[in-house]
N, C-alpha and C. Protein backbone atom coordinates (compact mmCIF):
# COMPACT_ATOMS: atom_id res chain seq x y z
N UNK A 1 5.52 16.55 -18.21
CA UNK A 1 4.53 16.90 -17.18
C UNK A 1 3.65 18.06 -17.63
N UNK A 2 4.39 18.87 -18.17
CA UNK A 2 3.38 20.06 -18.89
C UNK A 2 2.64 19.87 -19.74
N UNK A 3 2.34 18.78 -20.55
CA UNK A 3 1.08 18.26 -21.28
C UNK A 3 0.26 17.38 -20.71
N UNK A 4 0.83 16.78 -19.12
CA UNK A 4 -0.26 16.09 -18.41
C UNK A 4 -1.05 17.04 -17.70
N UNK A 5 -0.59 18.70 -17.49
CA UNK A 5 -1.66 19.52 -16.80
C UNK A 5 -2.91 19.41 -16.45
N UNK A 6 -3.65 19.40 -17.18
CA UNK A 6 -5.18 19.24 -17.73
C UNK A 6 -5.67 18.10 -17.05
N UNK A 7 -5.21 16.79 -16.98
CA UNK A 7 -5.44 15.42 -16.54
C UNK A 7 -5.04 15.28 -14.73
N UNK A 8 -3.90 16.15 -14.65
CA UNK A 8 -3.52 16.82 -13.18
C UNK A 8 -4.52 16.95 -12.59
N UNK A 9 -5.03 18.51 -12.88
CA UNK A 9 -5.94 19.22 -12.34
C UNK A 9 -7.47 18.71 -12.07
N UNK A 10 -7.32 17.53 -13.32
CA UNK A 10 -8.97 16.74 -13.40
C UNK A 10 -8.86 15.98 -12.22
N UNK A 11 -8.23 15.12 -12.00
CA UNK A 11 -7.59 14.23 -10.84
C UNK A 11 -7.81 15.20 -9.82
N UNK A 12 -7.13 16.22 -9.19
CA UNK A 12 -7.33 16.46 -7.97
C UNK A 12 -8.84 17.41 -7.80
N UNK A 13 -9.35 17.69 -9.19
CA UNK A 13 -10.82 17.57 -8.81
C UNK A 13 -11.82 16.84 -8.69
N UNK A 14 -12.02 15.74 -9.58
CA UNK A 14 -12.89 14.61 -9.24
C UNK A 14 -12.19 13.43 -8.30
N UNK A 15 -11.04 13.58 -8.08
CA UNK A 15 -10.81 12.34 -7.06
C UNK A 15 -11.05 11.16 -7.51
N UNK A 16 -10.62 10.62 -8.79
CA UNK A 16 -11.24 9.65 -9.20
C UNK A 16 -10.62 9.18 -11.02
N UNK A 17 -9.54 8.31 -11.03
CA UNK A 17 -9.06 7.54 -12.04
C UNK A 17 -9.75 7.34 -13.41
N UNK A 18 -11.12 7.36 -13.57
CA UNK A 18 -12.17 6.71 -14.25
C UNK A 18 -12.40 8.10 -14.71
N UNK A 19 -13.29 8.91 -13.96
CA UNK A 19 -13.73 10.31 -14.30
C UNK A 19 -12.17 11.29 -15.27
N UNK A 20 -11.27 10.66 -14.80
CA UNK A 20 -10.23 11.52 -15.48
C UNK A 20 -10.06 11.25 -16.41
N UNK A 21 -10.28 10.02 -16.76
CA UNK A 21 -9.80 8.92 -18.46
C UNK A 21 -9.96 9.61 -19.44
N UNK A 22 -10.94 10.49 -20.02
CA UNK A 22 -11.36 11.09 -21.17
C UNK A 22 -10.17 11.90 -21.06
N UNK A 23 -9.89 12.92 -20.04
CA UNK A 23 -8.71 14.17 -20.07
C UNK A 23 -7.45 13.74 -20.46
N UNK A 24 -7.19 12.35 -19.71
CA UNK A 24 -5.89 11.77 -19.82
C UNK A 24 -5.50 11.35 -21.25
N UNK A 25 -6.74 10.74 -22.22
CA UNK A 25 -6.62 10.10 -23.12
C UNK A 25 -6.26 11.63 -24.10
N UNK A 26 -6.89 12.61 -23.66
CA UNK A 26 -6.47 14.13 -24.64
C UNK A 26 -5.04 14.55 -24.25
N UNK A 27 -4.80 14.39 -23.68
CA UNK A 27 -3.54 14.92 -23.03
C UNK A 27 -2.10 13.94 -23.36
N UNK A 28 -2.93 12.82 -23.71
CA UNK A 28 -1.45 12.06 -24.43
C UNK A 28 -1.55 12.28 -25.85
N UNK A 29 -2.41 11.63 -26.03
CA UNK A 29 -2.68 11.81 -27.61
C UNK A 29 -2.72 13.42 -28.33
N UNK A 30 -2.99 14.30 -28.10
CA UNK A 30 -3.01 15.40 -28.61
C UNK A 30 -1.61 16.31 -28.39
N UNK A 31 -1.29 16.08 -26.80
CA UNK A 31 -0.26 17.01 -26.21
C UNK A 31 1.17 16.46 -26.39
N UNK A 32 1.14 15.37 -26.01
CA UNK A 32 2.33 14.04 -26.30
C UNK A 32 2.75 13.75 -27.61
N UNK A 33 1.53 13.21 -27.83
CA UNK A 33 1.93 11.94 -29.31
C UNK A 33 1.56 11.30 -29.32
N UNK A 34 1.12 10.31 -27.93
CA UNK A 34 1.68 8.91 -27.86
C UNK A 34 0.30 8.74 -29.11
N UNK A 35 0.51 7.39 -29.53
CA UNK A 35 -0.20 6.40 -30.11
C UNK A 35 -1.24 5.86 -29.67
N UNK A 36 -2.55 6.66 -30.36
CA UNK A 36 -3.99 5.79 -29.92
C UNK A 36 -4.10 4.63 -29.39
N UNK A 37 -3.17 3.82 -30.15
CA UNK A 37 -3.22 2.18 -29.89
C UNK A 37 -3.05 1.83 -28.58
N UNK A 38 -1.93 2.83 -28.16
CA UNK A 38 -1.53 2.43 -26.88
C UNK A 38 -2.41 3.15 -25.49
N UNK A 39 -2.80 4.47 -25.96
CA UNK A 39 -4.16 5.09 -24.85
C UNK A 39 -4.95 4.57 -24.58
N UNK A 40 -5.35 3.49 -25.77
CA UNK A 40 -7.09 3.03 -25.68
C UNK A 40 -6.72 1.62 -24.58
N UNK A 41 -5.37 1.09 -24.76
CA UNK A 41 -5.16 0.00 -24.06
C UNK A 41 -4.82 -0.13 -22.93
N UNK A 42 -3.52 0.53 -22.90
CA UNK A 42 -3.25 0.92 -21.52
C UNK A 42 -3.66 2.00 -20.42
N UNK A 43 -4.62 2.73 -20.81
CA UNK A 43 -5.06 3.83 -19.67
C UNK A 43 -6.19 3.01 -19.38
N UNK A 44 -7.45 2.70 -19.96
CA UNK A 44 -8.44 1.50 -19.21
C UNK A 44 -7.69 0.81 -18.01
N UNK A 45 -6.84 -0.20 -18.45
CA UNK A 45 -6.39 -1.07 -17.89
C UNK A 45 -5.62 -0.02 -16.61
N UNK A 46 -4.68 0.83 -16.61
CA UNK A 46 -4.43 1.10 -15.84
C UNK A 46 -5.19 2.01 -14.39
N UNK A 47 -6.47 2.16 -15.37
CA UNK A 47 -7.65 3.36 -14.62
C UNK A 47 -7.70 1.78 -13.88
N UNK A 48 -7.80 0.71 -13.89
CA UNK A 48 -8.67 -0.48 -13.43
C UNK A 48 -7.75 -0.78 -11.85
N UNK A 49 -6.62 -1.11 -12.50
CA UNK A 49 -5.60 -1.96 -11.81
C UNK A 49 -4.18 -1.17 -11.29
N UNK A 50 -4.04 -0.02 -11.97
CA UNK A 50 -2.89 0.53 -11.66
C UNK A 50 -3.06 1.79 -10.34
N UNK A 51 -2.89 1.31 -9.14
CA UNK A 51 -3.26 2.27 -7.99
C UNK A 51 -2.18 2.54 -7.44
N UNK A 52 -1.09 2.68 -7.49
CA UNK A 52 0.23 2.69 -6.84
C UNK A 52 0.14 4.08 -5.44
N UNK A 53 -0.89 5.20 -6.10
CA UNK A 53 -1.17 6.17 -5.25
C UNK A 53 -2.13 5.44 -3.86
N UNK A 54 -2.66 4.52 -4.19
CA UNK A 54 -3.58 4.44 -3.32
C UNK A 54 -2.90 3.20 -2.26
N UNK A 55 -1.99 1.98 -2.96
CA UNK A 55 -1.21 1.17 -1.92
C UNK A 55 0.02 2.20 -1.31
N UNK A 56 0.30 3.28 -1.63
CA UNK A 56 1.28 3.88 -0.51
C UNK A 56 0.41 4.41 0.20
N UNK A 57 -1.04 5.18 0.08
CA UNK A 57 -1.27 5.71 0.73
C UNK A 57 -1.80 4.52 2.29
N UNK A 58 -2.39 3.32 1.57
CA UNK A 58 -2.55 2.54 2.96
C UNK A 58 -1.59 1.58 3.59
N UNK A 59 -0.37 1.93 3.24
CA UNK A 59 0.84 1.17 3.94
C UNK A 59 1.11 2.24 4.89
N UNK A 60 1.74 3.64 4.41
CA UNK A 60 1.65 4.65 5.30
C UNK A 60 0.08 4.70 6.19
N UNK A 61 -0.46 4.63 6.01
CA UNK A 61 -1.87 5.06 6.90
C UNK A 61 -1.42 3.50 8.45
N UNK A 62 -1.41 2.29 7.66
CA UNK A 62 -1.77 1.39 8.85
C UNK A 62 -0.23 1.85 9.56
N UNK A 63 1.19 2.32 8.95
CA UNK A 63 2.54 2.26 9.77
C UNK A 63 1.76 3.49 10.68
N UNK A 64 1.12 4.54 10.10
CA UNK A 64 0.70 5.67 10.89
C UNK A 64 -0.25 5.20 12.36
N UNK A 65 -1.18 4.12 11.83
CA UNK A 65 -1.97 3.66 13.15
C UNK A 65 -1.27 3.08 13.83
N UNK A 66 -0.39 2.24 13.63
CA UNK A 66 0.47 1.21 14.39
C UNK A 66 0.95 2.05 15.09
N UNK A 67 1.69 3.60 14.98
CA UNK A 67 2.33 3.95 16.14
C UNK A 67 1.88 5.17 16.64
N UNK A 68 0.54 4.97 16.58
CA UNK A 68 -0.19 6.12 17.37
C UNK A 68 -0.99 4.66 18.65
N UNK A 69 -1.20 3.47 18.21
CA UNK A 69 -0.94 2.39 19.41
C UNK A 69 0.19 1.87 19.99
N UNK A 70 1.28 2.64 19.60
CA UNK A 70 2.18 2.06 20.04
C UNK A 70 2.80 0.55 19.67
N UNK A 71 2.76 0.10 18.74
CA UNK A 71 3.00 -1.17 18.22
C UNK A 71 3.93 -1.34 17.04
N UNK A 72 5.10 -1.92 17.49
CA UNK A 72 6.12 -1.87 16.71
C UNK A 72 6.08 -3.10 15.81
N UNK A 73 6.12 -2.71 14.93
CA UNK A 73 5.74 -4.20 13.59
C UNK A 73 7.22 -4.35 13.30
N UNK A 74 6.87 -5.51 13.41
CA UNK A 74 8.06 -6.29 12.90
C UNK A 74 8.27 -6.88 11.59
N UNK A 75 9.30 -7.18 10.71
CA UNK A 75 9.82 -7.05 9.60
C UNK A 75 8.69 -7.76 8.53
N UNK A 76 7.97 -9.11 9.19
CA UNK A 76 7.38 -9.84 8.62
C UNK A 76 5.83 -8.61 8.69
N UNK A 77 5.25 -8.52 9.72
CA UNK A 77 4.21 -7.26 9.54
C UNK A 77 4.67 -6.12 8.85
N UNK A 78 5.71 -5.68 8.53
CA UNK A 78 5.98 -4.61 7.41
C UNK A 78 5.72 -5.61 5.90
N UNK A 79 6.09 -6.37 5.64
CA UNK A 79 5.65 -7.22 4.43
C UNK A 79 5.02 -7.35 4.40
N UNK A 80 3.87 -7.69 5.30
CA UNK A 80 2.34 -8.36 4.73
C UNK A 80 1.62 -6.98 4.88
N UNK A 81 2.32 -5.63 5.19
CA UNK A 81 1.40 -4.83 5.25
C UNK A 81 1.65 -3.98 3.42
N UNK A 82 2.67 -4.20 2.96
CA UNK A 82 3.34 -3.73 1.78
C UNK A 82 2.49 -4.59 0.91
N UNK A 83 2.10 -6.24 1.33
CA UNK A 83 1.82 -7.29 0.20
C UNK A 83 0.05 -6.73 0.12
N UNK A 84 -0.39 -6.53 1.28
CA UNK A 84 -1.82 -6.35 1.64
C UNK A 84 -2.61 -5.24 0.82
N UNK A 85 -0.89 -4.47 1.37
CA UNK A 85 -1.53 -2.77 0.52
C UNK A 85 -2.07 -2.84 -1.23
N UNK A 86 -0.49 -3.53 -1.65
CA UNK A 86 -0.66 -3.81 -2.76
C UNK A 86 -2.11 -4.21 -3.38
N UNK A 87 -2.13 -5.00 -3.15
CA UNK A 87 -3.48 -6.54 -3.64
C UNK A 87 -4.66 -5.40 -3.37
N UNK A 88 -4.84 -4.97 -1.98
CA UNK A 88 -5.95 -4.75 -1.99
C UNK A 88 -5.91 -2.80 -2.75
N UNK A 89 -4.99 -2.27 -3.26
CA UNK A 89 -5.26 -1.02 -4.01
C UNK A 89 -5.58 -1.69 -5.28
N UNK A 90 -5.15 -3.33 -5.68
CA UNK A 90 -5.52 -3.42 -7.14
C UNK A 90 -7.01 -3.87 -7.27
N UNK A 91 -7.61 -4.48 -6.28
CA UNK A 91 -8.99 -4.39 -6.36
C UNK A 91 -10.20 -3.27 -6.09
N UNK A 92 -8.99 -1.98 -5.04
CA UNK A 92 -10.27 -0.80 -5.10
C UNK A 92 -10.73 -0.31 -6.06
N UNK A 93 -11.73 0.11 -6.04
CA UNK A 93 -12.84 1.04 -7.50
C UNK A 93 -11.87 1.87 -7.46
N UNK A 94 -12.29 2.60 -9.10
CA UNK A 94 -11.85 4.11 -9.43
C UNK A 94 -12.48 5.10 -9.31
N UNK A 95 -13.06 5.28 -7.22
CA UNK A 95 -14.18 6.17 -7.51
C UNK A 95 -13.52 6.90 -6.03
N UNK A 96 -13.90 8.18 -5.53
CA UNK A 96 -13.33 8.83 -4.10
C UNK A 96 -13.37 7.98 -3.01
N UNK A 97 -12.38 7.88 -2.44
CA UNK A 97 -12.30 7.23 -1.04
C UNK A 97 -12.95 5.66 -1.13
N UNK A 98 -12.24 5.29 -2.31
CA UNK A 98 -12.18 3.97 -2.09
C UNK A 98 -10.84 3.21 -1.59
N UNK A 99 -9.78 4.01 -1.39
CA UNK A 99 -8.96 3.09 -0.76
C UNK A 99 -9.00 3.33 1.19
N UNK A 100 -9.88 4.32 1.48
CA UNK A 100 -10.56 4.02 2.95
C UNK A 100 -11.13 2.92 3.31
N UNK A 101 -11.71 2.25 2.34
CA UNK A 101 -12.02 1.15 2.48
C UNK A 101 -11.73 -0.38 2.48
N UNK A 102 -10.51 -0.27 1.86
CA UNK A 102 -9.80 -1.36 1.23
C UNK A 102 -8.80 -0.95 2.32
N UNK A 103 -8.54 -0.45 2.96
CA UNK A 103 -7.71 -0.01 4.04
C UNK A 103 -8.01 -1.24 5.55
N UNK A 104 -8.94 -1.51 5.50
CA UNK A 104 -9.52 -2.19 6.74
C UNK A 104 -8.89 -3.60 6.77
N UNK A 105 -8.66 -3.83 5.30
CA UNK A 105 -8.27 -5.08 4.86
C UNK A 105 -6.82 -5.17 5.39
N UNK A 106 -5.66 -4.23 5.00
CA UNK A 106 -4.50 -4.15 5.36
C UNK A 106 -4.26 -3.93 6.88
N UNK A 107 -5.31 -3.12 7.64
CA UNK A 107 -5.27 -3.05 8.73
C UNK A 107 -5.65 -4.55 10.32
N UNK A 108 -6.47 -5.08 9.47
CA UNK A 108 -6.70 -6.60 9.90
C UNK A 108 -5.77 -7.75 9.57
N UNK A 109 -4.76 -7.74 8.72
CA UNK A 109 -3.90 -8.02 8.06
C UNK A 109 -2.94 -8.63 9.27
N UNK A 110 -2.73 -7.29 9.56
CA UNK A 110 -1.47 -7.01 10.89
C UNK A 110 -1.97 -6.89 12.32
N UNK A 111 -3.29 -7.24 12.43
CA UNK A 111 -3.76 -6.96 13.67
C UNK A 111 -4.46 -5.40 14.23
N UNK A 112 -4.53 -4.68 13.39
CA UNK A 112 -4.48 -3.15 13.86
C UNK A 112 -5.77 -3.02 14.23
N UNK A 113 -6.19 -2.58 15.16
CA UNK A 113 -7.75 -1.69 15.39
C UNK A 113 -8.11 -1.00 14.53
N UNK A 114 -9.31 -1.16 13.61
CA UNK A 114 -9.95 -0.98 12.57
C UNK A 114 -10.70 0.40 12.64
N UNK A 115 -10.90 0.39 14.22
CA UNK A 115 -11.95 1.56 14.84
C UNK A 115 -10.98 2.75 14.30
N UNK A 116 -9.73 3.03 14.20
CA UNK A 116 -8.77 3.86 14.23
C UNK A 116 -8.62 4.66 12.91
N UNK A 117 -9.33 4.10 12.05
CA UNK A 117 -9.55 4.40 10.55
C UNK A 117 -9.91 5.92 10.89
N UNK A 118 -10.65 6.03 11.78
CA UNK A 118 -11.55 7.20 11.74
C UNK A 118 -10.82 8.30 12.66
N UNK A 119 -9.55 8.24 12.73
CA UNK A 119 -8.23 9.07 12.69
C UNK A 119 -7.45 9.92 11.55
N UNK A 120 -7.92 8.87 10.44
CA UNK A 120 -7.49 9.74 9.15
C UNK A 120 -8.64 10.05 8.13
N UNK A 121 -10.25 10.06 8.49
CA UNK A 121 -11.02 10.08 7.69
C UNK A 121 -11.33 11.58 7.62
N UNK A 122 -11.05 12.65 8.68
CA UNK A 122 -11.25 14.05 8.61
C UNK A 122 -10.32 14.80 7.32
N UNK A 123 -9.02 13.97 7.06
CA UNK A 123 -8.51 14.11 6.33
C UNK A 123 -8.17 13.62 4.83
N UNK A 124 -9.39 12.32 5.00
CA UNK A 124 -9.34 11.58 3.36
C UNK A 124 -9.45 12.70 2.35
N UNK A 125 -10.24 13.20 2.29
CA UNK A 125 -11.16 14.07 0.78
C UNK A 125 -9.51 14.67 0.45
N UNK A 126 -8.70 14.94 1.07
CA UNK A 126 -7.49 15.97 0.59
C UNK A 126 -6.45 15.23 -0.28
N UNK A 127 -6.31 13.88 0.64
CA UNK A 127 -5.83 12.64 0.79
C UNK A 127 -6.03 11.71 -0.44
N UNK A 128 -6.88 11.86 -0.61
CA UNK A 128 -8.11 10.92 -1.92
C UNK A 128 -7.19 11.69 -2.98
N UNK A 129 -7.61 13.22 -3.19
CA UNK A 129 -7.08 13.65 -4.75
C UNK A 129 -5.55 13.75 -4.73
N UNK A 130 -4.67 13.55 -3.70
CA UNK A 130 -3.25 13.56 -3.97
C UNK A 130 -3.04 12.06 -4.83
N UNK A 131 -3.45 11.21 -4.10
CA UNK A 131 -3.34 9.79 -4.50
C UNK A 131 -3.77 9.50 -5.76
N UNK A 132 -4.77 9.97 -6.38
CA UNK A 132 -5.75 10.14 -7.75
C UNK A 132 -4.67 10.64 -8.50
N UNK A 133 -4.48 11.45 -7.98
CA UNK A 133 -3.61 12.49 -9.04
C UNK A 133 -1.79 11.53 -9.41
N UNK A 134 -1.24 10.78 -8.08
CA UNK A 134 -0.08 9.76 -8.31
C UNK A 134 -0.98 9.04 -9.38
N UNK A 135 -1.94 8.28 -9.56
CA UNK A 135 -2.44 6.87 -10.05
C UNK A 135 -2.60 7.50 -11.38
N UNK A 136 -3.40 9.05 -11.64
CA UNK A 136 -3.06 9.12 -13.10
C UNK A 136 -2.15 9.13 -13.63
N UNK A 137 -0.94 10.12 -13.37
CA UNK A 137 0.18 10.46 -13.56
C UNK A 137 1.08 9.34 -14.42
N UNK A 138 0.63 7.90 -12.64
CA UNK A 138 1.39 6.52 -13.35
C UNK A 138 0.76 5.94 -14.30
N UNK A 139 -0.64 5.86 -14.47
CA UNK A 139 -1.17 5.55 -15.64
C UNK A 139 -0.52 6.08 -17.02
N UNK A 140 0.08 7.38 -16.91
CA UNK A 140 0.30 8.50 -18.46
C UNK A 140 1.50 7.73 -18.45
N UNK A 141 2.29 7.53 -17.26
CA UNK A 141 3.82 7.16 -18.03
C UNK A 141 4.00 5.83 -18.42
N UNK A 142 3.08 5.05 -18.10
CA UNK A 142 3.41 3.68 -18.38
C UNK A 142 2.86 3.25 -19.53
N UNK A 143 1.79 4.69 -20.37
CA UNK A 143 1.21 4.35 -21.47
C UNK A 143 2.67 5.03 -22.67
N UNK A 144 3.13 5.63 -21.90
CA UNK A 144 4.73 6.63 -22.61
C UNK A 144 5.42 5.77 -23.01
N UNK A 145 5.90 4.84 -22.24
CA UNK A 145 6.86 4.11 -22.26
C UNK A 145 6.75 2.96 -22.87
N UNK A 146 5.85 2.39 -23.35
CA UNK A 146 4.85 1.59 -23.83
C UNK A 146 4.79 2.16 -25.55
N UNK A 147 4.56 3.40 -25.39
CA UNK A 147 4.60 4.02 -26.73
C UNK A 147 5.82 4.10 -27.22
N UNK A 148 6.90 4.63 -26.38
CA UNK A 148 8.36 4.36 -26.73
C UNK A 148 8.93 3.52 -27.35
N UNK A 149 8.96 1.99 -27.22
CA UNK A 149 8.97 0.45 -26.97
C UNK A 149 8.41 0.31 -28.07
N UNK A 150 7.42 0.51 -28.42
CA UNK A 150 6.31 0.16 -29.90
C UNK A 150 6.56 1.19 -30.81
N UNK A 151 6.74 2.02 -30.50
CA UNK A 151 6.97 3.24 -31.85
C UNK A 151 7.59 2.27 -33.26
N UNK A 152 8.92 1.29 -33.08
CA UNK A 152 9.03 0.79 -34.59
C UNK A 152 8.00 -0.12 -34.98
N UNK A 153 7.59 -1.07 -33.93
CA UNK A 153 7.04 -2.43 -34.75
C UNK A 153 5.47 -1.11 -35.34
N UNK A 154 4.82 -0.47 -34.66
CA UNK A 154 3.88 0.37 -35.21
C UNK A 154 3.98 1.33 -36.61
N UNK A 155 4.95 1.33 -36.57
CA UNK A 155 5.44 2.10 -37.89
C UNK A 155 5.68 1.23 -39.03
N UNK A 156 6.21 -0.52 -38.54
CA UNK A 156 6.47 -0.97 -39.21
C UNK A 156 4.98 -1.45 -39.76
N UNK A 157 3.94 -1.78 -39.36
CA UNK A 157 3.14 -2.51 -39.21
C UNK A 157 2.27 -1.24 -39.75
N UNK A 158 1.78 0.16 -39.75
CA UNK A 158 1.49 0.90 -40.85
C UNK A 158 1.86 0.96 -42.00
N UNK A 159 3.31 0.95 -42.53
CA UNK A 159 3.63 0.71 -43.84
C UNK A 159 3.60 -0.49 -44.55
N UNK A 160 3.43 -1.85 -43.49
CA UNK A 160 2.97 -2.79 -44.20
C UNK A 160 1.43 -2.74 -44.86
N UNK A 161 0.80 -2.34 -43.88
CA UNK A 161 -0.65 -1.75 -44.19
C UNK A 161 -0.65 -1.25 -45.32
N UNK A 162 0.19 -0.10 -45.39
CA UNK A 162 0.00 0.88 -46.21
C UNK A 162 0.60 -0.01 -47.84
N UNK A 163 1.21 -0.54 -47.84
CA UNK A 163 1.48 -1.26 -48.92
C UNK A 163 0.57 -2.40 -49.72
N UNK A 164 -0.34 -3.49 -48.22
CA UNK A 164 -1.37 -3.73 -48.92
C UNK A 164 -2.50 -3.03 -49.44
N UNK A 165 -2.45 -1.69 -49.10
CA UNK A 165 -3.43 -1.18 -50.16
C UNK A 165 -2.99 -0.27 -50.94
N UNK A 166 -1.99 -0.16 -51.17
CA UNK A 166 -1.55 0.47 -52.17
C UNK A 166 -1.27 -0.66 -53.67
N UNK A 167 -1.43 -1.88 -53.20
CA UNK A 167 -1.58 -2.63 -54.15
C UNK A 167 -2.36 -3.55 -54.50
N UNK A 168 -3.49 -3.60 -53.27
CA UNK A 168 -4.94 -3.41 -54.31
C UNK A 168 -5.89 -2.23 -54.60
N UNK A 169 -5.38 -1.41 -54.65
CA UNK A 169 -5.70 -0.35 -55.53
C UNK A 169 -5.25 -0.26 -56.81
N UNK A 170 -3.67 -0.58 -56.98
CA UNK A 170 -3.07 -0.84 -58.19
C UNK A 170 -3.74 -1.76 -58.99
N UNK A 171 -4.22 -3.24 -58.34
CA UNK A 171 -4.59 -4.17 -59.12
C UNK A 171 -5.93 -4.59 -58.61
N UNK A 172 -7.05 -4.03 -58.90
CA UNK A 172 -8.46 -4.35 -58.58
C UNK A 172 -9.15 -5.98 -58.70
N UNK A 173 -8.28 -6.28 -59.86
CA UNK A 173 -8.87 -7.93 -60.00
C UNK A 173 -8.15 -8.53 -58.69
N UNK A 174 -7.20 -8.40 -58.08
CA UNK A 174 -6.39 -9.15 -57.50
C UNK A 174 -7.28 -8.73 -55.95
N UNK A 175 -7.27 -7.43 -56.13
CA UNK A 175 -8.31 -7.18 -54.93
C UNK A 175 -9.90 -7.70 -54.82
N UNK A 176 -10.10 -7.78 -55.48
CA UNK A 176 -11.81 -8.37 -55.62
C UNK A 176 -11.74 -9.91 -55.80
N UNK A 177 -10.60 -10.15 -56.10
CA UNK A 177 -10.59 -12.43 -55.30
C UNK A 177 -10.23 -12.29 -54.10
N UNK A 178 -9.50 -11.74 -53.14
CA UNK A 178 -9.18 -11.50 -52.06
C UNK A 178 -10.45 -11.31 -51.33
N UNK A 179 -11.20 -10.21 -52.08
CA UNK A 179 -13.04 -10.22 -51.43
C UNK A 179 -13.38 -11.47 -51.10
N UNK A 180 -13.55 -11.83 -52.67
CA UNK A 180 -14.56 -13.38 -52.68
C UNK A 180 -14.02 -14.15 -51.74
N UNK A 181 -13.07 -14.36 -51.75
CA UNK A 181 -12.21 -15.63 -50.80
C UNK A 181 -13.01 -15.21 -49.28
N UNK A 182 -12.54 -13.91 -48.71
CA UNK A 182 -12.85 -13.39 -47.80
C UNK A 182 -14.51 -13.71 -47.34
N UNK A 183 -15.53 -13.77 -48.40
CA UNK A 183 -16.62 -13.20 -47.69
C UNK A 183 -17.11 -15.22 -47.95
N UNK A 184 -16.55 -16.07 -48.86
CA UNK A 184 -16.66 -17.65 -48.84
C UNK A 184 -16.33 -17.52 -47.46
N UNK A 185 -14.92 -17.40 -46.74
CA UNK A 185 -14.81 -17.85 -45.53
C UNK A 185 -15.45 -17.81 -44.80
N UNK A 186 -16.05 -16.23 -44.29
CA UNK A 186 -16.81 -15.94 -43.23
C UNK A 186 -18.44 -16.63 -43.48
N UNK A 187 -18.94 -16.97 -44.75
CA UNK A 187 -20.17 -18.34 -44.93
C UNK A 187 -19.75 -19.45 -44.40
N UNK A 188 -18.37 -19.77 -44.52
CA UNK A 188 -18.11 -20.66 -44.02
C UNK A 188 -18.16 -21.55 -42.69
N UNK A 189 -17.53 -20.19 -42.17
CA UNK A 189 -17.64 -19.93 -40.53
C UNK A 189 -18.99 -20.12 -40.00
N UNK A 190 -19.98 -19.40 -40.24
CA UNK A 190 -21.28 -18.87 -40.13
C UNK A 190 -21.95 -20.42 -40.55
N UNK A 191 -21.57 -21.13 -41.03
CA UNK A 191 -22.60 -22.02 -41.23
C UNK A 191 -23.26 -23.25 -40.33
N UNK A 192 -24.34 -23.63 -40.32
CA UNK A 192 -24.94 -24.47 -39.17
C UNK A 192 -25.38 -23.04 -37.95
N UNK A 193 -25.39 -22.44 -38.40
CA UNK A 193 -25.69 -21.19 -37.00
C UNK A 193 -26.90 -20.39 -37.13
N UNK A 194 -27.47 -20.86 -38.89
CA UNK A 194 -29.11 -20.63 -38.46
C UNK A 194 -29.01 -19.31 -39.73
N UNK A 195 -27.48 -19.16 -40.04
CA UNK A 195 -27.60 -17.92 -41.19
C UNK A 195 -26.10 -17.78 -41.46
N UNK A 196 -26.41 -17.01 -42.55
CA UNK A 196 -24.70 -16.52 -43.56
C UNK A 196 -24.69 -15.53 -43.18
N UNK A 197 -23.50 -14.78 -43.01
CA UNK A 197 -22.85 -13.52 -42.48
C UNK A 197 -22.20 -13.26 -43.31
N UNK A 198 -22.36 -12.53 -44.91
CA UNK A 198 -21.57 -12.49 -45.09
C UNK A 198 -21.08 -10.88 -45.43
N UNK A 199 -19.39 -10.76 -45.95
CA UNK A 199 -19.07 -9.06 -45.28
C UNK A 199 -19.59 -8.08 -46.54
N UNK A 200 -19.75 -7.72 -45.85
CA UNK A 200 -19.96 -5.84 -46.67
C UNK A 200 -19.30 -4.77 -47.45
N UNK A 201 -17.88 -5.36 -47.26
CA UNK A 201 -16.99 -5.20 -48.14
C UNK A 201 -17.25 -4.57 -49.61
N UNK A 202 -17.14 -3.40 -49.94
CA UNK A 202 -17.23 -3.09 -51.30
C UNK A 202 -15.69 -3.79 -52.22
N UNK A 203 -16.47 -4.19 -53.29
CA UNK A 203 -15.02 -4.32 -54.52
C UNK A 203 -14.24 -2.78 -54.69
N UNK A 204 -13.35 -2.76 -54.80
CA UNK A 204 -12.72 -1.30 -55.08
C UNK A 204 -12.62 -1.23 -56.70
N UNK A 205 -12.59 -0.43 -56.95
CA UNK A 205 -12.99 -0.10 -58.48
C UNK A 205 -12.27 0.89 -59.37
């Protein structure tokens, strides 16, 4: 948690998943460890789709309206308000007080008076960066754990790397048919399309 600081603090100032991405991506990679491979992949994706802050916050919000009307939901309206929350935090934007909005959805869901929203809107802006700040948080660990999980095949898969060029460097002829082959194919590919593409590839020497 002490190297997500920085990405913390961005979160509960911009209110907003997207705006934090650059901090978050410094804060693993520099402060952590984790593996580029895995920042560049999984924090996008999770800035997109991963809102977990924002479906608790509108499951709690509609249980909160339901019993300021007095309306006791029953087991099946606790599910579709859990299923609702869900779905609709994975389609809100990554921008402030977008799950106020996606809120209406869960609240129609179950029947709730919609008008009632505007019970907890004096208090969104506070509301907004707690939730921002859960959604990064889960974004960092699921890119952790992810990095955890991959740490061998990545290591393995650098030293394989690292071995094909360590041996065409050793053997330049062997590397420069590997070219040719290479840049025949991609003519290959390219052909009937109006032009040759072919690569740029220097011979190593």
């Amino acid at each position: 948690m002490r190297g997500l600081l920085q990405a913390w603090v961005t979160a509960l100032g911009t209110a907003s998943s997207s705006a934090t991405l650059p901090m978050t991506f410094r804060c693993l990679e520099e402060n952590l460890g984790v593996d580029r491979r895995v920042t560049r992949f999984v924090l996008p994706v999770g800035a997109t789709i991963n809102m977990d802050g924002t479906a608790l916050y509108e499951a709690v919000a509609a249980i909160f309206i339901a019993q300021m009307n007095g309306v006791n939901l029953s087991l099946g309206q606790v599910v579709t308000v859990s299923l609702t929350a869900t779905l609709a935090s994975i389609g809100a934007a990554s921008v402030p007080s977008a799950g106020l909005v996606t809120m209406l959805l869960v609240l129609t869901a179950v029947g709730l008076p919609v008008n009632d929203v505007s019970l907890i809107v004096a208090v969104d802006w506070l509301l907004d960066r707690f939730r921002t700040s859960i959604n990064v948080i889960g974004d960092a660990f699921g890119a952790g754990i992810v990095d955890h999980y991959c740490k061998e095949q990545f290591a393995q898969h650098d030293l394989e790397h690292n071995r094909h060029l360590s041996n065409a460097y050793a053997h330049p002829e062997a590397a420069a048919l590997l070219l040719k082959d290479k840049r025949l194919s991609n003519a290959k590919q390219h052909e009937g399309g109006g032009y040759n593409a072919l690569s740029t590839e220097e011979t190593p020497r």
